[in-house]
Protein backbone atom coordinates (compact mmCIF):
# COMPACT_ATOMS: atom_id res chain seq x y z
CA UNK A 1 -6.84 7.80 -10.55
CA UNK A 2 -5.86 7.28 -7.03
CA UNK A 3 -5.70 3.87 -4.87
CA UNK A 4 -5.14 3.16 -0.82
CA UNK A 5 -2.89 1.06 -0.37
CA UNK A 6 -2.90 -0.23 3.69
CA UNK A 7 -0.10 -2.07 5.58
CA UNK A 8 -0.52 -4.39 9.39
CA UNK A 9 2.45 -6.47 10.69
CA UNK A 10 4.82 -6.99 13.08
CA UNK A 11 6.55 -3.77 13.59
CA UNK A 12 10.45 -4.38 11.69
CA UNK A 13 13.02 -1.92 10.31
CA UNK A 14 12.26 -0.84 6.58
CA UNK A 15 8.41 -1.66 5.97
CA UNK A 16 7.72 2.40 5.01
CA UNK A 17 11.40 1.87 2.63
CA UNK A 18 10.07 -1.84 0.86
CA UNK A 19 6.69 -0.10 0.18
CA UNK A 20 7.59 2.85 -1.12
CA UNK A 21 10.36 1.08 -3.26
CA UNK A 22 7.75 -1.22 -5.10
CA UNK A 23 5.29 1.74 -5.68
CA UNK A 24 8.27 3.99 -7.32
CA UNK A 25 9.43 0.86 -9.51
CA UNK A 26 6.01 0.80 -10.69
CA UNK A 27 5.62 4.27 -11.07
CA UNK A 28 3.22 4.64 -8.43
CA UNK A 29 2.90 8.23 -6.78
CA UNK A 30 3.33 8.29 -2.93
CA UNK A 31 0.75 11.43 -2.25
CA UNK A 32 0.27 10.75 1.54
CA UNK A 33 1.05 8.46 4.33
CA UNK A 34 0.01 7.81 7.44
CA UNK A 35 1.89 5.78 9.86
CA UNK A 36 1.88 4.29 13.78
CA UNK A 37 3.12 1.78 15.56
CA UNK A 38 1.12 0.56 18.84
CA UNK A 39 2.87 -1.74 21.38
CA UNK A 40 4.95 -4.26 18.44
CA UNK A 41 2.64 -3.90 15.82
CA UNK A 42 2.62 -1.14 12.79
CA UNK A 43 -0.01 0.39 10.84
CA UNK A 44 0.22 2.27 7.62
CA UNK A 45 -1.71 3.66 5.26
CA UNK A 46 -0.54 5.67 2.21
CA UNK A 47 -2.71 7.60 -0.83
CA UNK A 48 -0.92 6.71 -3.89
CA UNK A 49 -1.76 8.22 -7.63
CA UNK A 50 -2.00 5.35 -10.55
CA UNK A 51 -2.23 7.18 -13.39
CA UNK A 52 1.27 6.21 -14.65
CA UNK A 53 1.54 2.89 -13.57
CA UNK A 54 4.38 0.78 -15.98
CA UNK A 55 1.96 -2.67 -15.29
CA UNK A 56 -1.79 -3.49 -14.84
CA UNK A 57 -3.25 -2.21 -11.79
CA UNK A 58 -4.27 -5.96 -10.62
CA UNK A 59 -0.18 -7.16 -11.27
CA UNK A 60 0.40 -4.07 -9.41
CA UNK A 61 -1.83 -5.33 -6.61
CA UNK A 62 -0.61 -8.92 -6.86
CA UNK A 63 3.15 -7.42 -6.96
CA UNK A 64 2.31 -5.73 -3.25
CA UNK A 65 0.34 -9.09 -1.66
CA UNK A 66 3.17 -10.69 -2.29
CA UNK A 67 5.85 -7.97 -0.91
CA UNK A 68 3.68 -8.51 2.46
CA UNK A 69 3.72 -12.14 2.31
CA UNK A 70 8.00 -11.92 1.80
CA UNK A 71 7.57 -9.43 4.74
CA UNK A 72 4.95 -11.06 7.14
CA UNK A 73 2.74 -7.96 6.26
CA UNK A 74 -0.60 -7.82 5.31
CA UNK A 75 -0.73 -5.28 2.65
CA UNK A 76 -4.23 -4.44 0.68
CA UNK A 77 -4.66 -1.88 -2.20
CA UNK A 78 -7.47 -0.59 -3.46
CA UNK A 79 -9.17 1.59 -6.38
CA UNK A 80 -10.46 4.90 -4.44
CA UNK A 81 -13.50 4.57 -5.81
CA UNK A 82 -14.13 1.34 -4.01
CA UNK A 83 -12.91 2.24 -1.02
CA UNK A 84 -15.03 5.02 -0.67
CA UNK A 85 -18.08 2.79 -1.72
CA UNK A 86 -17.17 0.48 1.10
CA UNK A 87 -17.16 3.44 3.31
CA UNK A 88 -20.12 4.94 2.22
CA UNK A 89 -22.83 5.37 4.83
């Protein structure tokens, strides 16, 4: 099972390095990212496999909402599944 996982803030040094720290301490699989930064302000969003997760997918979540509120960052992850619902036309 996959998840999207997005990132908006305040562009600062390290935001790609905390993210992708949490998801490999929880044994979430980085499988893409997409990055940019436009004037101050950054943008990410990454594809991550869940399979293997070491906690509950919604601790997982909460662990990441509150990595962005440490960092300033709004950070939102999602089940694929819903996201492509959400995105369905």
């Amino acid at each position: 099972m996959n998840a999207i996982l997005s990132v908006v803030g305040k562009d600062t040094v390290g935001i790609l390095a905390s993210v992708s720290v949490k998801c490999a301490e929880y044994n979430a699989n980085v499988i893409d990212v997409s990055q940019t930064v436009i004037n101050e302000y950054f943008a990410m969003f990454m594809f991550i496999n869940i399979d293997n997760l070491s906690i509950e997918f919604n601790d997982f979540v909460d662990v990441l909402v509150n990595l962005g509120k440490e960092k300033n960052l709004e950070i939102h992850v999602m089940h694929e599944e819903i996201f492509n619902m959400m995105h369905k036309i």
